[in-house]
C-alpha atoms as a PDB file:
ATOM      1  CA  UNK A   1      22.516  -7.355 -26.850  1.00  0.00           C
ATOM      2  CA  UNK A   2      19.176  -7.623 -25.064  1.00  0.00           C
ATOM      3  CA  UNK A   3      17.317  -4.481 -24.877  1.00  0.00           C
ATOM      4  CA  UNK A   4      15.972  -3.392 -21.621  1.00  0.00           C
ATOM      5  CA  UNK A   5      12.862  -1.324 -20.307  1.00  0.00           C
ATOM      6  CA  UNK A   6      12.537  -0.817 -16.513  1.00  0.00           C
ATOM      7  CA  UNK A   7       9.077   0.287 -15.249  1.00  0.00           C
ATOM      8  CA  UNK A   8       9.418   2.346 -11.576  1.00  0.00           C
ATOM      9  CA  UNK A   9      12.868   4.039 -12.885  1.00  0.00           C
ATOM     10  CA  UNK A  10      12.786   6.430  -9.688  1.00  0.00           C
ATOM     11  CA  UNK A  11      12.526   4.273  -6.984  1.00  0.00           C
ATOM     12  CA  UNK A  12      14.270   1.964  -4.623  1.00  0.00           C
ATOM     13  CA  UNK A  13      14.323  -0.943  -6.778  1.00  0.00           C
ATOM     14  CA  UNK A  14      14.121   0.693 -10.010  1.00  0.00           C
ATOM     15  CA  UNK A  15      17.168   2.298  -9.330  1.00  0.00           C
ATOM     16  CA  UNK A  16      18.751  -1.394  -8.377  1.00  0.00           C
ATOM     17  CA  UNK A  17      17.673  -2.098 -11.700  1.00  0.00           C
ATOM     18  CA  UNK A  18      19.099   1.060 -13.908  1.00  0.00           C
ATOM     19  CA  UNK A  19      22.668   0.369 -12.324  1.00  0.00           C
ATOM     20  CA  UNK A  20      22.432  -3.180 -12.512  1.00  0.00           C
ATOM     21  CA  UNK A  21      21.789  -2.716 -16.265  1.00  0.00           C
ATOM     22  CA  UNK A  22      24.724  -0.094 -16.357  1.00  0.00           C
ATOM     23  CA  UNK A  23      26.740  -2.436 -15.112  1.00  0.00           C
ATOM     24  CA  UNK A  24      26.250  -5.507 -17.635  1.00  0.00           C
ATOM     25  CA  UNK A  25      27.490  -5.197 -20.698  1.00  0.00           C
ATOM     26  CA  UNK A  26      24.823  -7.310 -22.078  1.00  0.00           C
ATOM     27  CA  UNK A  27      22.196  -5.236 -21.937  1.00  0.00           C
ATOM     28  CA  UNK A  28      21.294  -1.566 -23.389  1.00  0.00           C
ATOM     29  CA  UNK A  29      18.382   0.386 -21.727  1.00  0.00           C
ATOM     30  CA  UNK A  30      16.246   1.500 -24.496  1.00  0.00           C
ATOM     31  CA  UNK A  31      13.303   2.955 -22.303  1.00  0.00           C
ATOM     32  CA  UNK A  32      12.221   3.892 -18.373  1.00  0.00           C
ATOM     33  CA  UNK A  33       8.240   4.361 -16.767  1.00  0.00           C
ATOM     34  CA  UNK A  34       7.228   5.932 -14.381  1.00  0.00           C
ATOM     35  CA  UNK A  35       3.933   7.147 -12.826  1.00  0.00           C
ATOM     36  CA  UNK A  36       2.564  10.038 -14.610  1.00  0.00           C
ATOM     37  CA  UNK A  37       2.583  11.944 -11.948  1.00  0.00           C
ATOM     38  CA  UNK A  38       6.167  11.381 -10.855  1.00  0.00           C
ATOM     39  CA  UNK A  39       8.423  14.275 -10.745  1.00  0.00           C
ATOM     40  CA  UNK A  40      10.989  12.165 -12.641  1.00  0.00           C
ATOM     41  CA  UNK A  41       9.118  12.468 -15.926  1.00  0.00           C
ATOM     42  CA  UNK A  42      10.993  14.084 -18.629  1.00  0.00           C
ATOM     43  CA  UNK A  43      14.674  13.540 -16.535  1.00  0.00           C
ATOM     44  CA  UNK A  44      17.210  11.226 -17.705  1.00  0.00           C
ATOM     45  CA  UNK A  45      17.764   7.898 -16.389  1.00  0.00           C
ATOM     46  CA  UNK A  46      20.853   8.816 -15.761  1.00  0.00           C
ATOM     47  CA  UNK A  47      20.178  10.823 -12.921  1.00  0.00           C
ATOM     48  CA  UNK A  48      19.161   7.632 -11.453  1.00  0.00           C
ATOM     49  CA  UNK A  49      21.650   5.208 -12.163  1.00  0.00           C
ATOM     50  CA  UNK A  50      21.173   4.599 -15.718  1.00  0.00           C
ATOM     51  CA  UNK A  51      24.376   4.920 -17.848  1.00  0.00           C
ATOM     52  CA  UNK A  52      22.046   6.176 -21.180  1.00  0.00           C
ATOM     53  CA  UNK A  53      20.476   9.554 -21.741  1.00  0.00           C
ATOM     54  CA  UNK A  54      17.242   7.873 -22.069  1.00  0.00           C
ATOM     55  CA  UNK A  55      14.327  10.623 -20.194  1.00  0.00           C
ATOM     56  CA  UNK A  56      11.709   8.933 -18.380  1.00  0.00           C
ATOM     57  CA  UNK A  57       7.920   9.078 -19.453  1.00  0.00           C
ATOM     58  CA  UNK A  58       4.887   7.160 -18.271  1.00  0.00           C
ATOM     59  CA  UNK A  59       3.899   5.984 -21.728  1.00  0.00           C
ATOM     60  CA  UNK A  60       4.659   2.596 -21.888  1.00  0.00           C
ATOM     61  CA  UNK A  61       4.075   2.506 -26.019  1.00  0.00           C
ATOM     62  CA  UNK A  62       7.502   4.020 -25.789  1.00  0.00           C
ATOM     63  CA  UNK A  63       9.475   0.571 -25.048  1.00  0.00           C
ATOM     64  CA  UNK A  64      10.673  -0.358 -28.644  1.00  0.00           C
ATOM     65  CA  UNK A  65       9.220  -4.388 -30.010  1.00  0.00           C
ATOM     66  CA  UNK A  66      11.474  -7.083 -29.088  1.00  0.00           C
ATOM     67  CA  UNK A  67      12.786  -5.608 -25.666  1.00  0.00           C
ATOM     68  CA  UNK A  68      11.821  -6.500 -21.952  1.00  0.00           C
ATOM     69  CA  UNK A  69      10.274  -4.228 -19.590  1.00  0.00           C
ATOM     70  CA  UNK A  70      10.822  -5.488 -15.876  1.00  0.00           C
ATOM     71  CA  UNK A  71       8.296  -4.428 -13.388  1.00  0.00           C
ATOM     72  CA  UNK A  72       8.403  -3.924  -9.822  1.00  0.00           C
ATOM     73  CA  UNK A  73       5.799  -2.071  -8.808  1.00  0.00           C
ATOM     74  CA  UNK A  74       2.274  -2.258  -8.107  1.00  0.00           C
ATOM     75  CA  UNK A  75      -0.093  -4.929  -9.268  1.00  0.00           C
ATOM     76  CA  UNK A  76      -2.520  -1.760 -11.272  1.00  0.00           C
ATOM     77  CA  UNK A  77       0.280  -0.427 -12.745  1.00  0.00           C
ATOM     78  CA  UNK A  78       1.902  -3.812 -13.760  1.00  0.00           C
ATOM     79  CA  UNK A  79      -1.588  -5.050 -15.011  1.00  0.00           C
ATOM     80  CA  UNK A  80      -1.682  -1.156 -17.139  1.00  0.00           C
ATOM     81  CA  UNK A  81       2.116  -1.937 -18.510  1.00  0.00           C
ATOM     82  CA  UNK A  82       0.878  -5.781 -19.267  1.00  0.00           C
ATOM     83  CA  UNK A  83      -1.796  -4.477 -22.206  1.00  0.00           C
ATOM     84  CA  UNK A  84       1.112  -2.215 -23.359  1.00  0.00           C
ATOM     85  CA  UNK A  85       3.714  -4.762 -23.586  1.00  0.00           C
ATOM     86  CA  UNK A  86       1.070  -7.461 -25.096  1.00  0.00           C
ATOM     87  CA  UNK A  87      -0.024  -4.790 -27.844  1.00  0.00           C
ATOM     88  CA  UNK A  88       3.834  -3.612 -28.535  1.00  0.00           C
ATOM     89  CA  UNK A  89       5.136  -7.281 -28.734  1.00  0.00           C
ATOM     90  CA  UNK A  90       7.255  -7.108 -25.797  1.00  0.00           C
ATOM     91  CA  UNK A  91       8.444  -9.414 -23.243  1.00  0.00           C
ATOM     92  CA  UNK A  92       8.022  -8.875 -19.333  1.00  0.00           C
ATOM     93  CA  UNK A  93       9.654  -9.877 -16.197  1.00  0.00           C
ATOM     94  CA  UNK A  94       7.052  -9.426 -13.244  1.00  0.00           C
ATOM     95  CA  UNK A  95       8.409  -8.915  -9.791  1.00  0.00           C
ATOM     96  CA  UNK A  96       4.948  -7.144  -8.535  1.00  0.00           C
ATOM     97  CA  UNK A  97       3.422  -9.100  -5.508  1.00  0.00           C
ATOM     98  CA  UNK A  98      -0.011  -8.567  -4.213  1.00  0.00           C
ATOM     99  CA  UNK A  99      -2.325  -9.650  -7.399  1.00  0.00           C
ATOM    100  CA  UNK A 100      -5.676 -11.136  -6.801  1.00  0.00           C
ATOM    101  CA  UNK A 101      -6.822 -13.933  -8.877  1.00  0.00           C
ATOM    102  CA  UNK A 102      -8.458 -12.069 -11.740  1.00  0.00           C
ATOM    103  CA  UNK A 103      -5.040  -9.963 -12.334  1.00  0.00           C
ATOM    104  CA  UNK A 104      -2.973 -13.421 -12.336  1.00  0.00           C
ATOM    105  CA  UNK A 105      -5.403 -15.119 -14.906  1.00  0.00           C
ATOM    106  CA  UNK A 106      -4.599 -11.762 -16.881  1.00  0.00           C
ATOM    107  CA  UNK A 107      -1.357 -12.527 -16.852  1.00  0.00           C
ATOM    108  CA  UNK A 108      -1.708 -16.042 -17.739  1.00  0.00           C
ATOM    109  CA  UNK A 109      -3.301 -15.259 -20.775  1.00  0.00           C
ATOM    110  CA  UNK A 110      -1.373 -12.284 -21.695  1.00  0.00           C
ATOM    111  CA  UNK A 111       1.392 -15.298 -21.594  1.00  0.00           C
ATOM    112  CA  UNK A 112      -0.017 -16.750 -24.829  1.00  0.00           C
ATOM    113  CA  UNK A 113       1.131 -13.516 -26.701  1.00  0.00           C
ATOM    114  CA  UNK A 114       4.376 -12.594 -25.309  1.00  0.00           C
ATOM    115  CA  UNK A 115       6.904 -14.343 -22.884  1.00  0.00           C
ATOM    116  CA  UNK A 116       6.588 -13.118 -19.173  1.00  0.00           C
ATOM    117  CA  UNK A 117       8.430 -14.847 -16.195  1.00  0.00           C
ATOM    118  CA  UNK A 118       6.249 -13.898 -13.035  1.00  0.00           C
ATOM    119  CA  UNK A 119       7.749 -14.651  -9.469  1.00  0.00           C
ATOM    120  CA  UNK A 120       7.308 -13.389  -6.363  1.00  0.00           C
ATOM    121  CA  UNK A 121      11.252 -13.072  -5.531  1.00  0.00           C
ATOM    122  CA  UNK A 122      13.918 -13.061  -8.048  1.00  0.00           C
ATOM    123  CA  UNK A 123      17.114 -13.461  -5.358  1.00  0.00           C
ATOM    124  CA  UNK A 124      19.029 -16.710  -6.535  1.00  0.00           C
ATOM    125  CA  UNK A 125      19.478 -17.850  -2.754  1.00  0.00           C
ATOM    126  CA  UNK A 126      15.475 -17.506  -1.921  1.00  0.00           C
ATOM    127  CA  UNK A 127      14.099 -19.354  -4.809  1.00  0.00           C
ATOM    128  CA  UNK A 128      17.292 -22.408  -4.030  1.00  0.00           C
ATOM    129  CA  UNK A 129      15.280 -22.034  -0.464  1.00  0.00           C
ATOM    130  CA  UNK A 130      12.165 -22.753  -2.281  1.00  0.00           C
ATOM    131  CA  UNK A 131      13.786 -25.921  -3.124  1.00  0.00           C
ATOM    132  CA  UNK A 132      15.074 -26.516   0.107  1.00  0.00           C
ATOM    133  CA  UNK A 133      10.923 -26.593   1.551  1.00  0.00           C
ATOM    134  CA  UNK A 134       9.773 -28.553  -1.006  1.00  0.00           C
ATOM    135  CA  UNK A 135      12.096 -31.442   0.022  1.00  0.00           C
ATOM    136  CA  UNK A 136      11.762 -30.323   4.105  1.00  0.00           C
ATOM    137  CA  UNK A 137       7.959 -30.177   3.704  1.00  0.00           C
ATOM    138  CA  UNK A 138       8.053 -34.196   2.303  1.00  0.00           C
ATOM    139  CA  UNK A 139       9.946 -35.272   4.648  1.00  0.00           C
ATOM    140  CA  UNK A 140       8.204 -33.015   7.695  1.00  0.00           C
ATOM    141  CA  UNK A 141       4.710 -33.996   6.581  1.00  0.00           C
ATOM    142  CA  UNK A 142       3.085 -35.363  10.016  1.00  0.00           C
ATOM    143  CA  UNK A 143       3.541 -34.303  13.176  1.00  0.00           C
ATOM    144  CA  UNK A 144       5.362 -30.879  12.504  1.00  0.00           C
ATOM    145  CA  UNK A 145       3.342 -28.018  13.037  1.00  0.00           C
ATOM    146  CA  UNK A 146       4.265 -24.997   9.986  1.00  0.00           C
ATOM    147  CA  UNK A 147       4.993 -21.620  10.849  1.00  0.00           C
ATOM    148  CA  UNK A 148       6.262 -18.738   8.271  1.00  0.00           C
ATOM    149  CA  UNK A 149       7.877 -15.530   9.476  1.00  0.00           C
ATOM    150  CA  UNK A 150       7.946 -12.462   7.325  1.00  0.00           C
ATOM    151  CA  UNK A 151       9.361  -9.007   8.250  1.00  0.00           C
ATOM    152  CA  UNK A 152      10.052  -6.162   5.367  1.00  0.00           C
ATOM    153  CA  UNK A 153      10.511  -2.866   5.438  1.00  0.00           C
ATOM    154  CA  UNK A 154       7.988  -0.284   6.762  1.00  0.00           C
ATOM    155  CA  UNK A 155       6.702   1.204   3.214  1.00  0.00           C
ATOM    156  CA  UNK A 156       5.405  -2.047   2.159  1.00  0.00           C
ATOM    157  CA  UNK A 157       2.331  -2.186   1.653  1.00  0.00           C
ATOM    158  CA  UNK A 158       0.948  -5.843   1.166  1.00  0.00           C
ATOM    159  CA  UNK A 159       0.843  -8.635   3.603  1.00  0.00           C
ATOM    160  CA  UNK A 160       2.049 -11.243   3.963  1.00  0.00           C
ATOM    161  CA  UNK A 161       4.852 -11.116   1.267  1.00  0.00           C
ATOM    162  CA  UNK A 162       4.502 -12.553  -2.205  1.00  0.00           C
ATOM    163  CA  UNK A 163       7.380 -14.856  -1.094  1.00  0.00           C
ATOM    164  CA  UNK A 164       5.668 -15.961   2.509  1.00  0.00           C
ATOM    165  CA  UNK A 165       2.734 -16.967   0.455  1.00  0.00           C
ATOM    166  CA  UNK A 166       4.763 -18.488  -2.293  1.00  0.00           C
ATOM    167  CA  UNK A 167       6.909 -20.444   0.476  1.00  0.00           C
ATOM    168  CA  UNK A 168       3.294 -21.312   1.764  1.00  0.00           C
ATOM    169  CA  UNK A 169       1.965 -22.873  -1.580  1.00  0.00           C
ATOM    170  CA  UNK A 170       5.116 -24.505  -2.294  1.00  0.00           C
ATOM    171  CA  UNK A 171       4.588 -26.938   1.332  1.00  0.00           C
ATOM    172  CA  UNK A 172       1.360 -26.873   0.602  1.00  0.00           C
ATOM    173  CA  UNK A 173       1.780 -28.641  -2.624  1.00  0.00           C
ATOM    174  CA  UNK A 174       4.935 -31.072  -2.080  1.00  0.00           C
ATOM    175  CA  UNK A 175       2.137 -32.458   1.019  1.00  0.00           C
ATOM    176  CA  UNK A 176      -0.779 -32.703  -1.713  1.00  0.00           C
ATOM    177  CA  UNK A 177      -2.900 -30.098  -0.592  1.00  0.00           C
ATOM    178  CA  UNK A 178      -3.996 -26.839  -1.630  1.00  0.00           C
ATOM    179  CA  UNK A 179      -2.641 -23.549   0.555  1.00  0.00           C
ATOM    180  CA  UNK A 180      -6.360 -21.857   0.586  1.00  0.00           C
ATOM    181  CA  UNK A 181      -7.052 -24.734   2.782  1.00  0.00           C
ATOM    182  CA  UNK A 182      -4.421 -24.714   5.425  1.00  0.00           C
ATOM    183  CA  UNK A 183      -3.553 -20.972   5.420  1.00  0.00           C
ATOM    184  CA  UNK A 184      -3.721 -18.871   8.993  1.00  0.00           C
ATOM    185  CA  UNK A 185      -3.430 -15.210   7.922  1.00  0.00           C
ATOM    186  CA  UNK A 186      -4.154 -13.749  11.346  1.00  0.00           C
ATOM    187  CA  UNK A 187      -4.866 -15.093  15.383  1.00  0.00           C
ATOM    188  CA  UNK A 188      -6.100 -12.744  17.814  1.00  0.00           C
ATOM    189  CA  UNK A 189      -7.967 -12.862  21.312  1.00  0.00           C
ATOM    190  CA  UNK A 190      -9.122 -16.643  22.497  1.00  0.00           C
ATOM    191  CA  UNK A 191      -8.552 -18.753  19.596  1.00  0.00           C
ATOM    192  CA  UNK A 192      -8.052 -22.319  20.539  1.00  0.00           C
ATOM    193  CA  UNK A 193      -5.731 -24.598  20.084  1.00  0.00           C
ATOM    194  CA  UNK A 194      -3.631 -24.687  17.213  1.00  0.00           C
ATOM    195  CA  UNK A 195      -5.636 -26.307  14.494  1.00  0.00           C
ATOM    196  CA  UNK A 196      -4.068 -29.495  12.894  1.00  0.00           C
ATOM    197  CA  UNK A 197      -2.408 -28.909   9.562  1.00  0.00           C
ATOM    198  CA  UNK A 198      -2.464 -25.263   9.683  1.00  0.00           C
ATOM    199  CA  UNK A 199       0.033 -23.034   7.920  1.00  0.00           C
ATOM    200  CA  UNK A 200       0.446 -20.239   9.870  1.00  0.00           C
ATOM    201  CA  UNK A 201       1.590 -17.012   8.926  1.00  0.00           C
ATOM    202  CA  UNK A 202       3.247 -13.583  10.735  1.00  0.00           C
ATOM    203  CA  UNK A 203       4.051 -10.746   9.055  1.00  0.00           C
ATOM    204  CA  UNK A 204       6.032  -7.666  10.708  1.00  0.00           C
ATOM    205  CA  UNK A 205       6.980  -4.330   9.683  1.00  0.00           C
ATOM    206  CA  UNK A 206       9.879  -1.532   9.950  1.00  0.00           C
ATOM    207  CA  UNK A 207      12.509   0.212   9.840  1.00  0.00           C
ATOM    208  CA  UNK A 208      14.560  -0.089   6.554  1.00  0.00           C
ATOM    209  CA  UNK A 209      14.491  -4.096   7.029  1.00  0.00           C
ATOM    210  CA  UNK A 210      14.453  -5.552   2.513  1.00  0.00           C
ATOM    211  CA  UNK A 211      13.108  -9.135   3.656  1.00  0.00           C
ATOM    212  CA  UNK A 212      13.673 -11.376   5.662  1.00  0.00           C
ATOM    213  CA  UNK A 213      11.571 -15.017   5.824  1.00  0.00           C
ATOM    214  CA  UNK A 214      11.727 -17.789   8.540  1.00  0.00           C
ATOM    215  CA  UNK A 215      10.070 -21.150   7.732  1.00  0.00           C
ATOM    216  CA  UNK A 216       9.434 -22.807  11.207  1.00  0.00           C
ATOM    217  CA  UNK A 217       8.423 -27.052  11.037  1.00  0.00           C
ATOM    218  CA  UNK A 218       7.676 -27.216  14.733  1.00  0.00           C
ATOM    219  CA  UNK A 219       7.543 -31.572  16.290  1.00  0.00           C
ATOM    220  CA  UNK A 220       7.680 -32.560  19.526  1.00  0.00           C
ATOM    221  CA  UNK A 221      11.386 -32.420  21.075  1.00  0.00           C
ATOM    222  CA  UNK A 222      12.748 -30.748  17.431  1.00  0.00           C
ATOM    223  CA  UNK A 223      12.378 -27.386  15.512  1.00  0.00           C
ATOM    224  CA  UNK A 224      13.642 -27.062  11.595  1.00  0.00           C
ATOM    225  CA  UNK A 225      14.096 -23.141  10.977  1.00  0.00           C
ATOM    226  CA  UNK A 226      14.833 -22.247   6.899  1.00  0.00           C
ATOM    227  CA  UNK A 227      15.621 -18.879   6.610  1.00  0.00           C
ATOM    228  CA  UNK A 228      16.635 -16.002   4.325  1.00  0.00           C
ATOM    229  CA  UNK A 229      17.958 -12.875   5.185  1.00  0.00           C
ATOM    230  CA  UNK A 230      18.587 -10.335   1.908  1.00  0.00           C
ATOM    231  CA  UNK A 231      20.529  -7.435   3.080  1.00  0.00           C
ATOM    232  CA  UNK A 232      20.426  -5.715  -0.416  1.00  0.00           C
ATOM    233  CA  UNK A 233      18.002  -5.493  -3.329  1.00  0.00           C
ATOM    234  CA  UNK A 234      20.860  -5.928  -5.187  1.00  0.00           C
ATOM    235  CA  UNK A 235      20.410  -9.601  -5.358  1.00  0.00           C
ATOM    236  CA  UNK A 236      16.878  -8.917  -7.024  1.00  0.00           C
ATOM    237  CA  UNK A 237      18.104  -6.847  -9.618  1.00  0.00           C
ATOM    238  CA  UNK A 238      21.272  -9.237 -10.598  1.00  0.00           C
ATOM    239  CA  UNK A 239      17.997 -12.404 -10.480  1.00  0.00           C
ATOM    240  CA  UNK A 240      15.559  -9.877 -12.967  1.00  0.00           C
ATOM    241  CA  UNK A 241      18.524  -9.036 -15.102  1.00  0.00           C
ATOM    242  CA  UNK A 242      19.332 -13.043 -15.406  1.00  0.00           C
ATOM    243  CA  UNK A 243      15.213 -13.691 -16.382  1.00  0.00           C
ATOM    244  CA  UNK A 244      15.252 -11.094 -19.186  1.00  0.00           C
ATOM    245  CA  UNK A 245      18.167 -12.724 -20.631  1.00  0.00           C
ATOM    246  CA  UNK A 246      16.454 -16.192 -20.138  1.00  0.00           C
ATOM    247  CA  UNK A 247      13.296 -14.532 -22.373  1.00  0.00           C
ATOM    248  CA  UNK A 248      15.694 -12.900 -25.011  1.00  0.00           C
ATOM    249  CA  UNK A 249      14.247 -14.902 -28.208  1.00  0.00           C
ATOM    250  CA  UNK A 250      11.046 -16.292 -26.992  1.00  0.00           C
ATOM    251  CA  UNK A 251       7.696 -15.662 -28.723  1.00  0.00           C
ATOM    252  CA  UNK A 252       5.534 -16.507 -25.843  1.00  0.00           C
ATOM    253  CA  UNK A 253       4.887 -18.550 -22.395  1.00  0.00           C
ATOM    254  CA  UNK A 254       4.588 -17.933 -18.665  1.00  0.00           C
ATOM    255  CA  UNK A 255       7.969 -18.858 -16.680  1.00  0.00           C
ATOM    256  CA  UNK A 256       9.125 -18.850 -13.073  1.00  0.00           C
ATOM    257  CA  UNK A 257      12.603 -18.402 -11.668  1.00  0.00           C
ATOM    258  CA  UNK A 258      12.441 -22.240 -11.276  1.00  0.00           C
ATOM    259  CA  UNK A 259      12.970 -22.051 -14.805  1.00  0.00           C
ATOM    260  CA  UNK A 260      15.381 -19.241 -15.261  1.00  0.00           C
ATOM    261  CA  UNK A 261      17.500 -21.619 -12.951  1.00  0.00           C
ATOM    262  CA  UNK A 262      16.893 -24.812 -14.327  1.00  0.00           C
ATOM    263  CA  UNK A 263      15.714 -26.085 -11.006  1.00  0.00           C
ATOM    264  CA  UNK A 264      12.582 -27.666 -12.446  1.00  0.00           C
END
């Protein structure tokens, strides 16, 4: 039995989470966070989709050694939750996007101490897609001109998504180059011509929309579209539940879902 933690109990995905635990009979959820100032503090998880009377605090010493506390929330929270688990011995699944480069060397080290699988999307059918570029982008290296498409939801708050800029990094690298090089966050007014090489991104938001990603490879006479359409933050959950099970028994090291899958 793998003992759970999930950090944001009261929200959209933390709820995913609670019943997605409920539901598998593999895991037991031993603790829920939230932030302090949440009105869920001091309510049971059950009134959010949890099946255990566990109440919901914001201190993260709570989560008992040896679980795993999956996080979806915001990169200062995630980064607060990180010394916790690191002091407390206990493992982490990250789904937070938007970390700059000093919070993801934090978590690289933390990764020495305890075992933490950071990704930027945890849906099974996205991170096969991220397979899917990797072969498109060797094949598509000259003459095809890269466009990725990004729409989410209107509360969200970073941009582009962790998984354009992941989809970005993984052409980037199966051409031998480095995304900070070829990335085109924004156009506006007179530009110019499109500038060879570029990786261009566009990122839209509203309505109630969970993600949705289009990976354009535009040649002359042909277009290659990848897309992924999630229709349910279900699919997360199910993916974070599946990479706390892959850490159950691990002392320490930094995994992707490329590992959870086996796709490496």
């Amino acid at each position: 039995m793998l003992n759970l933690a999930i950090a944001g109990a009261s929200g959209k995905m933390g709820r995913m989470l609670l019943e997605a635990c409920a539901a598998d009979a593999g895991t037991a959820l031993v603790a829920a966070l939230d932030a302090p100032t949440s009105p869920a503090i001091g309510v049971s998880a059950r009134a959010f989709g949890g099946n255990a009377d566990v109440l919901i605090t914001a201190n993260a010493t709570d989560v008992p050694r040896g679980a795993v506390l999956i996080d979806f929330t915001r990169p200062e929270a995630t980064l607060a939750y990180l010394d916790a688990c690191v002091a407390g011995g206990v493992g982490m699944v990250i789904g937070t996007t938007g970390f700059d480069d000093a919070g993801k060397v934090k978590i690289a080290e933390a990764a020495k101490k305890i075992p933490i699988v950071f990704s930027p999307n945890y849906s099974v059918g996205v991170n096969t897609v991220f397979k899917l570029l990797e072969l498109a982008a060797k094949s598509l290296d000259a003459g095809y001109d890269i466009e990725i498409v990004e729409m989410h939801h209107r509360m969200k708050v970073d941009a582009p998504s962790g998984t354009a800029i992941k989809f970005g990094e993984v052409i980037a690298e199966a051409q031998g180059t480095r995304l900070a090089d070829r990335a085109v966050y924004a156009r506006e007014g007179h530009t110019g011509a499109r500038t060879d090489g570029a990786i261009g991104f566009a990122a839209l938001r509203g309505g109630d929309v969970v993600g949705d990603h289009t990976v354009v490879f535009a040649g002359i006479g042909e277009r290659i579209e990848i897309s992924h359409k999630s229709a349910s933050r279900t699919t997360y959950a199910v993916g974070a539940l599946r990479a706390a099970k892959f850490l159950h028994g691990k002392a320490h090291g930094l995994f992707d879902m490329h590992d959870v899958l086996g796709l490496k």
